[in-house]
Protein backbone atom coordinates (compact mmCIF):
# COMPACT_ATOMS: atom_id res chain seq x y z
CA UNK A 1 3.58 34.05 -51.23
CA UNK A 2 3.55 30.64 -52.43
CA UNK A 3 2.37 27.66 -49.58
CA UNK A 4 4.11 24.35 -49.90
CA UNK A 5 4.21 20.75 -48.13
CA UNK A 6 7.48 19.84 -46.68
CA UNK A 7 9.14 17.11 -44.29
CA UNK A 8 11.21 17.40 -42.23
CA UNK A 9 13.39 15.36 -39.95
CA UNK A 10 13.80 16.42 -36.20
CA UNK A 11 15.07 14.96 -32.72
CA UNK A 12 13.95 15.38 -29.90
CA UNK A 13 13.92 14.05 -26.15
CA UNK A 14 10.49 12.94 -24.87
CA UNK A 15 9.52 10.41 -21.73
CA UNK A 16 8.22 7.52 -22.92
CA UNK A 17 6.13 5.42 -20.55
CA UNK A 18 6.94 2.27 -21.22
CA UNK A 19 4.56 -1.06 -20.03
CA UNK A 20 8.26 -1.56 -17.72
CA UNK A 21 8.05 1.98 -16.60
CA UNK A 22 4.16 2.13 -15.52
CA UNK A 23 3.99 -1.09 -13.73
CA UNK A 24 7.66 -0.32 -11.94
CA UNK A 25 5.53 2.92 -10.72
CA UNK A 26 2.53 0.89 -9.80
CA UNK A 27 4.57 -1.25 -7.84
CA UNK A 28 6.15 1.33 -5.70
CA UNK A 29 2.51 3.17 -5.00
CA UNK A 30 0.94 -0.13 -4.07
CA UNK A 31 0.37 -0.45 -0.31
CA UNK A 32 2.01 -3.92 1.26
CA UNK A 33 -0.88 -6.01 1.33
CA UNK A 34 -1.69 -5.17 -2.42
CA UNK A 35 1.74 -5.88 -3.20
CA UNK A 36 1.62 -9.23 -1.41
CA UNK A 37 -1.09 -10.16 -4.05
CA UNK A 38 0.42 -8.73 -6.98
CA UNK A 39 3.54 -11.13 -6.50
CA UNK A 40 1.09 -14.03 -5.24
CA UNK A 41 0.05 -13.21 -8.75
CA UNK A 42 3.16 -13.25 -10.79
CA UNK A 43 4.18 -16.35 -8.96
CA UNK A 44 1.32 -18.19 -10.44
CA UNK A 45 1.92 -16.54 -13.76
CA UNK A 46 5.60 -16.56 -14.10
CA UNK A 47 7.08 -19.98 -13.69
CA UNK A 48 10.67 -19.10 -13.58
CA UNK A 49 9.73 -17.47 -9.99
CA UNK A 50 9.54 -18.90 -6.99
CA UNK A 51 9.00 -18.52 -3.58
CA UNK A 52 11.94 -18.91 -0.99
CA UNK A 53 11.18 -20.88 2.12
CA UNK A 54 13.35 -19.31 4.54
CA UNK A 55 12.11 -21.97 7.10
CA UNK A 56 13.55 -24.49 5.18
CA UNK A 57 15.81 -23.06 2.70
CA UNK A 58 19.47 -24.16 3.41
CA UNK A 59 22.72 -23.10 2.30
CA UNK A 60 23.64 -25.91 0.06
CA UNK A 61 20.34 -24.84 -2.06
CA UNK A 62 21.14 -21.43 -1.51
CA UNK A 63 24.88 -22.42 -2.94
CA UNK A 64 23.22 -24.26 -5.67
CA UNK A 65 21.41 -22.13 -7.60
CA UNK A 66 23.85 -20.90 -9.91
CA UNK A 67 23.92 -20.47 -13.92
CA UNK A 68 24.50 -18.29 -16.97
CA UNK A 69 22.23 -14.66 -17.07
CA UNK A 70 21.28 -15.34 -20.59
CA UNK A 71 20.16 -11.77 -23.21
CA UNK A 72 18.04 -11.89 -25.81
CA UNK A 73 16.97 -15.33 -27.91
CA UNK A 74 19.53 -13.73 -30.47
CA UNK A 75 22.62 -13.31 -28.20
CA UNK A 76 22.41 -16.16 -25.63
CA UNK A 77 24.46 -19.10 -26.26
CA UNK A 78 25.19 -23.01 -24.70
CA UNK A 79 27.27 -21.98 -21.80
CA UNK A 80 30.21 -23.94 -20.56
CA UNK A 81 30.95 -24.21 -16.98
CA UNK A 82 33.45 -20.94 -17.21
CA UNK A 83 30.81 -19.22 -18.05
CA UNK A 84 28.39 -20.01 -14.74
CA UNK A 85 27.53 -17.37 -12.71
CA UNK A 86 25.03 -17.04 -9.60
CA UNK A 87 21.59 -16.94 -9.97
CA UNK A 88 21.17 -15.10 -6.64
CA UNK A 89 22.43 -11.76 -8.58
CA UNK A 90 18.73 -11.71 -9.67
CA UNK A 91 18.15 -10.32 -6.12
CA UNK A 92 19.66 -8.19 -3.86
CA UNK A 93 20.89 -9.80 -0.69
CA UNK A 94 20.08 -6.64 1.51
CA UNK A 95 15.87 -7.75 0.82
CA UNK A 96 17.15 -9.80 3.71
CA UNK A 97 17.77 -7.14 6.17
CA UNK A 98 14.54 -6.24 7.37
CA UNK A 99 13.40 -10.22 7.95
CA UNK A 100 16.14 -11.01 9.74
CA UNK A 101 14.89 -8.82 12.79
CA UNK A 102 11.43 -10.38 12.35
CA UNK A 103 10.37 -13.30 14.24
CA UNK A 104 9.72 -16.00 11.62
CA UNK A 105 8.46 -17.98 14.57
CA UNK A 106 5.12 -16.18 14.50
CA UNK A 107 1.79 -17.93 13.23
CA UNK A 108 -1.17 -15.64 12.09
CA UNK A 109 -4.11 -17.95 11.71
CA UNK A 110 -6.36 -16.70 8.77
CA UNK A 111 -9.39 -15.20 8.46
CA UNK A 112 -12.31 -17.03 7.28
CA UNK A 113 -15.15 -14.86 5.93
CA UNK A 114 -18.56 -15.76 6.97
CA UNK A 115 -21.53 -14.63 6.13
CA UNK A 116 -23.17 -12.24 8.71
CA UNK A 117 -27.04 -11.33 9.13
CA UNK A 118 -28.22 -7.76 7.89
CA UNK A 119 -30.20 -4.80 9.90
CA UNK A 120 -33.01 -6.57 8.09
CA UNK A 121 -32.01 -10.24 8.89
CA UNK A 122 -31.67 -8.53 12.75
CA UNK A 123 -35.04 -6.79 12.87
CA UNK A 124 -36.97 -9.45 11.32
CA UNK A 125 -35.51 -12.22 13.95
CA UNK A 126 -37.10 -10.08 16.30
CA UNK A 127 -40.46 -9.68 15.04
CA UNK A 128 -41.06 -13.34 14.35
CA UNK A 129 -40.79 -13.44 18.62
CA UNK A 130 -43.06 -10.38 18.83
CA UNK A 131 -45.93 -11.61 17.38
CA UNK A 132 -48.04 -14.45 16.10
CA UNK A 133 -50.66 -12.39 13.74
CA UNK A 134 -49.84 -13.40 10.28
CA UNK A 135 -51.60 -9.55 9.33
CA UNK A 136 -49.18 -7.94 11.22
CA UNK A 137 -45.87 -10.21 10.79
CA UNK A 138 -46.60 -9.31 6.86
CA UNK A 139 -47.13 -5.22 7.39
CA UNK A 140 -43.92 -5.43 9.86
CA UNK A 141 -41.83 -7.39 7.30
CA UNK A 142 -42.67 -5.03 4.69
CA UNK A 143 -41.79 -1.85 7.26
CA UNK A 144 -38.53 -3.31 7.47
CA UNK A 145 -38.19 -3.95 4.18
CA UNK A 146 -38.73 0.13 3.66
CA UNK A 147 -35.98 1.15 6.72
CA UNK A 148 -32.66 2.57 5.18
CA UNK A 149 -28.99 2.17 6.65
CA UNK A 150 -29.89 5.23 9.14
CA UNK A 151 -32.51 2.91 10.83
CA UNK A 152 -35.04 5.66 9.62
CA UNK A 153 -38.54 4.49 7.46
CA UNK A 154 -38.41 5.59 4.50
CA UNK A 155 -41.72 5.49 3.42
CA UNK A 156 -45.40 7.21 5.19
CA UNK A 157 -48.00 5.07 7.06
CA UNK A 158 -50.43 6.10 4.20
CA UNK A 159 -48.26 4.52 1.44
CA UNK A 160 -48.07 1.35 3.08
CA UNK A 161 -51.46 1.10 4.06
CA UNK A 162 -52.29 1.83 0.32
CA UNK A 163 -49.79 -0.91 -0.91
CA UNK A 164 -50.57 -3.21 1.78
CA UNK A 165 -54.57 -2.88 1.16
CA UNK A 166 -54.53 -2.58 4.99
CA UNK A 167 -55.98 -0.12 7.21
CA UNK A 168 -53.94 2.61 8.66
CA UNK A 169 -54.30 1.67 11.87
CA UNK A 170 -52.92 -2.06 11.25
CA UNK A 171 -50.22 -0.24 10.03
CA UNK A 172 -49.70 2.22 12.77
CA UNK A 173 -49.96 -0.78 15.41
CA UNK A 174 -47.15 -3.07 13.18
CA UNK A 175 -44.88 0.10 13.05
CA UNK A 176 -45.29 0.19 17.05
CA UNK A 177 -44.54 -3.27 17.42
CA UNK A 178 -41.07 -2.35 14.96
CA UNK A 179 -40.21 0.70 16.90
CA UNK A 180 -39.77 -1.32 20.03
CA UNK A 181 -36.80 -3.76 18.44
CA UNK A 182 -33.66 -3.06 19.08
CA UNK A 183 -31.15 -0.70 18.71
CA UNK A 184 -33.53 1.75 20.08
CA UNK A 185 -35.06 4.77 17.74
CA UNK A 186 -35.20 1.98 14.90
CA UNK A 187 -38.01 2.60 12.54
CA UNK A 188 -38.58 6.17 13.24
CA UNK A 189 -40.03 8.69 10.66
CA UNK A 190 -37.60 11.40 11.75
CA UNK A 191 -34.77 12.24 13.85
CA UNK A 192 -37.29 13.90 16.23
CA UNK A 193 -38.93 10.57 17.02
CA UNK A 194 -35.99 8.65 16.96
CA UNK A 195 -34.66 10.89 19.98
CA UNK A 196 -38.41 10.49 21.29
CA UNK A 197 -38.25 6.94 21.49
CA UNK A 198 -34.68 6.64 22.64
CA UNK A 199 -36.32 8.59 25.89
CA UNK A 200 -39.26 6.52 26.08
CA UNK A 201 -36.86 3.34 26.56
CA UNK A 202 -34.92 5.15 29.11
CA UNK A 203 -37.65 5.77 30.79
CA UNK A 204 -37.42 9.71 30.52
CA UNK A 205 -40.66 10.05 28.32
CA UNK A 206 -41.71 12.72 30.88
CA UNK A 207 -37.92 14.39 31.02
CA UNK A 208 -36.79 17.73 30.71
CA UNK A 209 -35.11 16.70 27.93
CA UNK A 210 -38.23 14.63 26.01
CA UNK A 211 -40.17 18.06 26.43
CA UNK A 212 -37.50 20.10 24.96
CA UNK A 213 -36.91 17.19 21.76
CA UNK A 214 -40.82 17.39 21.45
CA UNK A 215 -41.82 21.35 21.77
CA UNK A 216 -38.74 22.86 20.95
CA UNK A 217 -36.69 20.70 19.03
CA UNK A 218 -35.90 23.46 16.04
CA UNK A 219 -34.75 26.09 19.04
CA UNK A 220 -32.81 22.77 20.19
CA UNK A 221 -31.22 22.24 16.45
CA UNK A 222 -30.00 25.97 16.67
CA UNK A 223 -28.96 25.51 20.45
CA UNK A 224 -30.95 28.71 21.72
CA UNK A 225 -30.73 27.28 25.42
CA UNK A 226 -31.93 31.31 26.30
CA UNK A 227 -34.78 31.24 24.50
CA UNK A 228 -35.78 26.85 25.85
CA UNK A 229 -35.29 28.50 29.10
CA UNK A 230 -37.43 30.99 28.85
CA UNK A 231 -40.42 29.01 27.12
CA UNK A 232 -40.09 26.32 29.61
CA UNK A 233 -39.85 28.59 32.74
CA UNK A 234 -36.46 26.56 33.65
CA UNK A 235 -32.68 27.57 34.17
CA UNK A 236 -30.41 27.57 31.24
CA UNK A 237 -28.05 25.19 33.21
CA UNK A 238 -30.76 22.42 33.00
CA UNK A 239 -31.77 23.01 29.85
CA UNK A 240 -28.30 22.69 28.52
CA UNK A 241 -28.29 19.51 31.17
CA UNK A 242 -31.20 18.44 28.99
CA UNK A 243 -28.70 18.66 25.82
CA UNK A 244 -26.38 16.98 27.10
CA UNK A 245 -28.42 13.67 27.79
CA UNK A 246 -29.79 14.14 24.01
CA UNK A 247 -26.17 14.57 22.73
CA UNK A 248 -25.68 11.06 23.88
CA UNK A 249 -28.87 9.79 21.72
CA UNK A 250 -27.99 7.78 18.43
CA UNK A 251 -29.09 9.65 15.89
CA UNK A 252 -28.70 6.81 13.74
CA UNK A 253 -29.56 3.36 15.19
CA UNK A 254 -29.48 2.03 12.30
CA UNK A 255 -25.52 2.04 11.97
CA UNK A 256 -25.63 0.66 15.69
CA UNK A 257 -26.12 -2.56 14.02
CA UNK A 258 -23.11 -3.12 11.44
CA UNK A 259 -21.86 -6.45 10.57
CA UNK A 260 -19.43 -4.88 8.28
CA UNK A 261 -15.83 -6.56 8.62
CA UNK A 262 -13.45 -3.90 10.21
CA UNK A 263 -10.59 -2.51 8.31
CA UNK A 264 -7.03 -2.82 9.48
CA UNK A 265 -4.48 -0.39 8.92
CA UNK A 266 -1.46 -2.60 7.88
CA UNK A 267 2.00 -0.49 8.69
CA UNK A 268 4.17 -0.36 5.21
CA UNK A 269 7.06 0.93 7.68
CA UNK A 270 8.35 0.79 11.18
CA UNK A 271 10.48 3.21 12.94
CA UNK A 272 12.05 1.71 16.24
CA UNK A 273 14.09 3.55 19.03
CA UNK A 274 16.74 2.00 19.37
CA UNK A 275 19.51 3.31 21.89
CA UNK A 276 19.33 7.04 21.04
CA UNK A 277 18.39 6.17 17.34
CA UNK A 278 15.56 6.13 15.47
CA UNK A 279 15.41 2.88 12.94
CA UNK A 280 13.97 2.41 10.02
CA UNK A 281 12.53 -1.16 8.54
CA UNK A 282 10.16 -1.99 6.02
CA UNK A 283 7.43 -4.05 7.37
CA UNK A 284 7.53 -7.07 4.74
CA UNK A 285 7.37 -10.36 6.29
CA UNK A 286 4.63 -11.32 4.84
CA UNK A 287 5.65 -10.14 1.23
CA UNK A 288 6.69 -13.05 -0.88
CA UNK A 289 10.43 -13.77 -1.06
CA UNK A 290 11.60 -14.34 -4.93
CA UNK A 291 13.67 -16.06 -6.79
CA UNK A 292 15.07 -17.70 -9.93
CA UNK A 293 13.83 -21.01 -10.16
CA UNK A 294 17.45 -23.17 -11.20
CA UNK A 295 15.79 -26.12 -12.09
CA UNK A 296 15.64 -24.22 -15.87
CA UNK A 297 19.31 -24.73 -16.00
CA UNK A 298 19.26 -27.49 -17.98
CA UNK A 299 17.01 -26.64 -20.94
CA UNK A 300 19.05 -23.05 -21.56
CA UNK A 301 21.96 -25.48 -22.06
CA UNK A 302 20.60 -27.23 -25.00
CA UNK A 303 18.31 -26.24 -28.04
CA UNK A 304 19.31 -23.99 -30.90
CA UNK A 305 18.47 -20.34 -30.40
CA UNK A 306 15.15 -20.37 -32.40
CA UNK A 307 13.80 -22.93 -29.75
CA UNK A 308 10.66 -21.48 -28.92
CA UNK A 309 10.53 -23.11 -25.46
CA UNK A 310 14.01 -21.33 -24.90
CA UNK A 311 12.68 -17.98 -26.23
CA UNK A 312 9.97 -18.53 -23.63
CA UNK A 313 12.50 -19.21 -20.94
CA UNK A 314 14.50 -16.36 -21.70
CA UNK A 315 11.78 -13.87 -21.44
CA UNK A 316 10.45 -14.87 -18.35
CA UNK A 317 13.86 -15.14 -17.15
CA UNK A 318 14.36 -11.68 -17.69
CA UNK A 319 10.65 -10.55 -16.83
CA UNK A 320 11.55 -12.52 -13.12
CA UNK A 321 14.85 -10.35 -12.79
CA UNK A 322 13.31 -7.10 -13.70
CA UNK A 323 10.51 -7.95 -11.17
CA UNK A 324 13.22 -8.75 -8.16
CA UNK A 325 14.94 -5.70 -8.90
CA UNK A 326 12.11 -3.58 -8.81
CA UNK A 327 11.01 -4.88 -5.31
CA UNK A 328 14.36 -4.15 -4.02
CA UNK A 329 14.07 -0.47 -5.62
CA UNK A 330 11.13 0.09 -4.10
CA UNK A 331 11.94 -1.32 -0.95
CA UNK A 332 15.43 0.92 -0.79
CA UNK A 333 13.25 4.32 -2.04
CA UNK A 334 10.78 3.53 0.54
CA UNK A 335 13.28 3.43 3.65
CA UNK A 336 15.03 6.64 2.13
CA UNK A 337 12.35 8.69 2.39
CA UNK A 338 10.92 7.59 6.02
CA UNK A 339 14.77 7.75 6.89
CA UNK A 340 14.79 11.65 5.55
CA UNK A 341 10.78 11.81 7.27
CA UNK A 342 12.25 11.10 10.60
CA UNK A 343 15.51 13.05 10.12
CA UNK A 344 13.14 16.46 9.79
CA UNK A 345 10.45 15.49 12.56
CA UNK A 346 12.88 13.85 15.03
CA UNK A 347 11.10 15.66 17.36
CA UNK A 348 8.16 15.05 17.12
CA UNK A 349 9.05 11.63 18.21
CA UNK A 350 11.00 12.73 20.79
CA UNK A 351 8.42 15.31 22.30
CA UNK A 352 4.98 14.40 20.56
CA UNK A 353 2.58 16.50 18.02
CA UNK A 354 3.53 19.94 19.33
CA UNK A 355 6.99 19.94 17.88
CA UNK A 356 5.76 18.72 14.37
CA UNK A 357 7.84 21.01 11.62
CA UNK A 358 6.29 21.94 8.34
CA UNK A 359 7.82 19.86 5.37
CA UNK A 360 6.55 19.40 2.30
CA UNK A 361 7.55 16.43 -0.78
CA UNK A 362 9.93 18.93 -2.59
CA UNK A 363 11.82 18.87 0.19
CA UNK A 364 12.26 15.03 0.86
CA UNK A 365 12.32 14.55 -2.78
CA UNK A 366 15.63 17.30 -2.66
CA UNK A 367 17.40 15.75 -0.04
CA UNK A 368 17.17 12.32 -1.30
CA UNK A 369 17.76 13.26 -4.95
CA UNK A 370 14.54 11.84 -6.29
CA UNK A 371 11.78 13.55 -8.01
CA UNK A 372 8.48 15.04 -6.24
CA UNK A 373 6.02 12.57 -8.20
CA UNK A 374 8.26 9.69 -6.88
CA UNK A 375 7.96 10.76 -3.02
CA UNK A 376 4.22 11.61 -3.49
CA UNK A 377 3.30 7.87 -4.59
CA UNK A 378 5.67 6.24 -1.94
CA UNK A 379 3.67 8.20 0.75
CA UNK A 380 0.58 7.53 -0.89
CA UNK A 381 -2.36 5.30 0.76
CA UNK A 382 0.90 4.08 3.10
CA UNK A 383 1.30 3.82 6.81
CA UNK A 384 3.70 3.69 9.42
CA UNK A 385 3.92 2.31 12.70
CA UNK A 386 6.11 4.42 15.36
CA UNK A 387 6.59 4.85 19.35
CA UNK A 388 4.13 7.56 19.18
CA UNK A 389 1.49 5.26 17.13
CA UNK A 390 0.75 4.39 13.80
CA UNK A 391 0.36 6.92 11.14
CA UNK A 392 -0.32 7.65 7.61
CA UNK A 393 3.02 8.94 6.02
CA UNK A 394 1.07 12.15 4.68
CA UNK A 395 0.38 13.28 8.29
CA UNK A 396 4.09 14.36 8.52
CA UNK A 397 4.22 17.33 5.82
CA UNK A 398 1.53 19.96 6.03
CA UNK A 399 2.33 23.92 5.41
CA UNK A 400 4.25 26.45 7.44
CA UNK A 401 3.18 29.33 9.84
CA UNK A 402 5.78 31.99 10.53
CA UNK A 403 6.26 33.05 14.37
CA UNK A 404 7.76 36.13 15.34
CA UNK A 405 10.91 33.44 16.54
CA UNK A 406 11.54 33.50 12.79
CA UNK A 407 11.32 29.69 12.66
CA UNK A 408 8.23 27.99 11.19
CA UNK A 409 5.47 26.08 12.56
CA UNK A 410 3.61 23.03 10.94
CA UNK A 411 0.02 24.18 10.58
CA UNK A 412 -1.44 20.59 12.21
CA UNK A 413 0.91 22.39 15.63
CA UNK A 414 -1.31 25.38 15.29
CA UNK A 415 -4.66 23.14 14.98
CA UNK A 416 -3.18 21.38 18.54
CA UNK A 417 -2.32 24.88 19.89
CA UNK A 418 -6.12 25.84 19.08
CA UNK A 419 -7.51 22.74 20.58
CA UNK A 420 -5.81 23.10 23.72
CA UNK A 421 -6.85 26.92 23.86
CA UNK A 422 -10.77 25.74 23.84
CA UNK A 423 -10.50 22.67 25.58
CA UNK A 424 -8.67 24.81 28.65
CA UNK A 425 -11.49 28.48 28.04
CA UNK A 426 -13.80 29.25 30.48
CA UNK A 427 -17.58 27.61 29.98
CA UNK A 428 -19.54 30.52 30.35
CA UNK A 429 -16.83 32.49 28.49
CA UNK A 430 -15.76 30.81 25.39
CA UNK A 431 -12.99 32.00 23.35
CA UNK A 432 -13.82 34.04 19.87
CA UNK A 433 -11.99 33.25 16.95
CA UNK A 434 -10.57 36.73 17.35
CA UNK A 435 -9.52 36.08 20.93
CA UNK A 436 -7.64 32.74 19.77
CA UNK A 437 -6.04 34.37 17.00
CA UNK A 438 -4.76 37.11 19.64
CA UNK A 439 -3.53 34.46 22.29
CA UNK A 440 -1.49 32.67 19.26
CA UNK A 441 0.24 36.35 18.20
CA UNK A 442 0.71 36.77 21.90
CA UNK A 443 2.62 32.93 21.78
CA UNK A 444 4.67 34.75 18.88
CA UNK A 445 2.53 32.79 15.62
CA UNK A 446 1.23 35.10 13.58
CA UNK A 447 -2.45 33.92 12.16
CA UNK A 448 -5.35 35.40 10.70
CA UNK A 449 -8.90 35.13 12.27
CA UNK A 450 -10.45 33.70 9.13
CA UNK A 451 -7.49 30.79 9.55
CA UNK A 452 -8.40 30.53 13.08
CA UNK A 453 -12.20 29.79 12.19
CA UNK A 454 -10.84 27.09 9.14
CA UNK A 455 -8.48 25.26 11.27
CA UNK A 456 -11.39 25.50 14.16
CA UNK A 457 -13.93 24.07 11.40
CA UNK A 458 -11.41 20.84 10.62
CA UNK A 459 -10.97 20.43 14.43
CA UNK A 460 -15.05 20.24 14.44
CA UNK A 461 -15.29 22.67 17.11
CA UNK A 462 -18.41 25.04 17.32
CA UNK A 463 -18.77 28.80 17.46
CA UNK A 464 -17.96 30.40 20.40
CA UNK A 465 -21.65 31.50 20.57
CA UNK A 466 -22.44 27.33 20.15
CA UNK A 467 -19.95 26.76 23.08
CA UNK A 468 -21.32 28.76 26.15
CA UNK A 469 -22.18 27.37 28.98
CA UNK A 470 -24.02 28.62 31.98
């Protein structure tokens, strides 16, 4: 059999991505404050865009801002006035509909950033009022130079005596001096002196509970109140009153002092009640308004068509349209699925967490006729704010649970059911993962023990052994 080279010719369909296609689906993952700063962006880049001022803006501009929607360089011609049309076609007028129930009337000052002192910067303040040996102010600046985040020291007495060329009791006497700064437990070697000196400040050096951190604090770890008990010739009930006082101890002062700038969850969405109905509105009034800047009119009028400044006109021109219209697409596929979201949990917001139904993206993505990759990036990284509080738009689908009813059950339901169950057991008597999965079959939802003890595990609730209390 003889082997030859040959071509061929074939079609066939394939999805391109185009530059268009990727940033159109960037656009619609983007959360609304990253949007805001990709149009901030494009504004500066783009000059046929501009921002409306809806403060100002009046309808003789508005009425205005009309002229040809010119191609390609190759097809667009000098217009004559028959041929005018409205430049507002670049955008849709329902991008309108949500800012009209804002209140434009609102100021939001901004937020300058400062610059704000460190754990270090904060320790060190305080041990330039602690002491006036320069021997010790250098070991103590170098001590907290060596704690970590935790508030922990991360380095032995013996290495800094050796780096230091000090002895080790200078050392031991600057680390003192440290461990009495505040937060309390800063500068500790372990977790078991950082509880230690928590109690010291309290003034409970002589406690219950100091004597159980300092004798028995790996029986303490594995909470073997029995066994404290026994050792310490008390009653389990104190010695479990004992763990309760440490539970209350920072085990990491160190985080106590964070001058970290908190994060804000900004809603994407916001579902209303109004009447009997449940509205839906896209939370954009602080997105930037677009559109086509008219005062290009005039220079798409004249030159010939290989005028490079009108070849440059036209394609921002049409980059600016393609923009507008992809903020109104995303801004329409964003309201259709919360719209579809709060069809299928309607009540939950009537009757709260218990009454969540299992959905999942297929589903939303089938009733509104979109794809499953298009649903999954609009609820991506996105928020919404609701009567029942503000929520990340993934906390509505989660898997089902069959009940004996024959209608399904949202798993996070079952989690609530099982939280209830142990917050509601008897102390001395807590429920077993068996016993929970038992009292759920009995409330007709049918669930394995081993999904008991997972769902328990996310909850971050002990063992039943871990639970007891005497």
């Amino acid at each position: 059999m003889e082997l030859k080279h040959t071509l061929q010719l074939t079609q066939k369909p394939t999805l391109i991505m185009t530059q268009r296609l990727q940033q159109a689906l960037k656009l619609l993952q983007v959360p609304t404050l990253e949007l805001q700063a990709i149009l901030k962006q494009e504004l500066l880049q783009n000059p046929l865009l501009e921002e409306v001022d809806e403060l100002v803006e009046t309808p003789e501009q508005e009425s205005s801002a009309s002229d040809e929607e010119p191609g390609t360089a190759e097809e667009a011609e000098p217009v004559d006035n028959e041929d005018q049309m409205e430049w507002t076609e670049y955008y849709q007028e329902s991008y309108d509909s949500a800012r009209e129930r804002a209140d434009t009337s609102a100021e939001f000052p901004e937020r300058v950033p400062v610059t704000q002192p460190t754990l270090h910067d904060h320790l060190e303040g305080q041990l330039r009022l602690s002491t006036s040996d320069p021997e010790l102010t250098e070991i103590g600046e170098f001590l907290i130079g060596s704690i970590d985040d935790r508030g922990f020291l991360s380095i032995t007495v013996e290495e800094v005596a050796a780096i230091k060329e000090r002895p080790v009791e200078r050392v031991e006497q600057a680390l003192k001096i440290v461990q009495s700064f505040d937060p309390p437990g800063i500068g500790a070697r372990d977790l078991r002196e950082c509880l230690l000196i928590q109690l010291e400040r309290n003034e409970m050096a002589e406690s219950l509970a100091a004597r159980v951190v300092r004798d028995h604090f790996d029986s303490l770890k594995e909470r073997k109140f029995a066994e404290i008990a026994k050792k310490t010739h008390v009653s389990v009930g104190q010695v479990q009153a004992a763990g309760d006082i440490i539970a209350r101890l920072n085990p990491k002062p160190g985080l106590a002092v964070s001058y970290e700038e908190p994060k804000y969850v900004v809603p994407d969405l916001v579902v209303d009640k109004v009447e009997d109905k449940y509205v839906v509105s896209l939370n954009d009034r602080h997105v930037p308004r677009l559109r086509i800047n008219s005062s290009y009119r005039d220079m798409l009028r004249s030159g010939s068509k290989k005028d490079k400044t009108r070849e440059y006109i036209i394609g921002k021109l049409n980059s600016a349209k393609w923009l507008i219209q992809t903020i109104e697409q995303r801004r329409r596929t964003m309201i259709r699925v919360m719209e579809c979201i709060v069809r299928e949990q309607e009540e939950f917001f009537d009757k709260g967490i218990a009454f969540l139904k299992p959905l999942t993206l297929q589903q939303v993505a089938t009733q509104i006729d979109m794809h499953e990759s298009t649903v999954s990036r609009v609820t991506n990284n996105k928020y919404v704010q609701t009567p029942r509080g503000v929520f990340e738009l993934k906390f509505f689908f989660s898997s089902k649970l069959h009940t004996d009813a024959g209608e399904d059950m949202s798993a996070k339901s079952a989690k609530d059911i099982i939280k209830q169950l142990v917050d509601e057991e008897d102390k001395p008597n807590p429920l077993s993962d068996q016993r929970i999965a038992d009292m759920l079959k009995d409330r007709g939802l049918r669930i394995a023990r081993r999904t008991v003890a997972k769902y328990r595990e996310q909850l971050r609730i002990l063992p039943a052994r871990y639970r007891k209390r005497h």
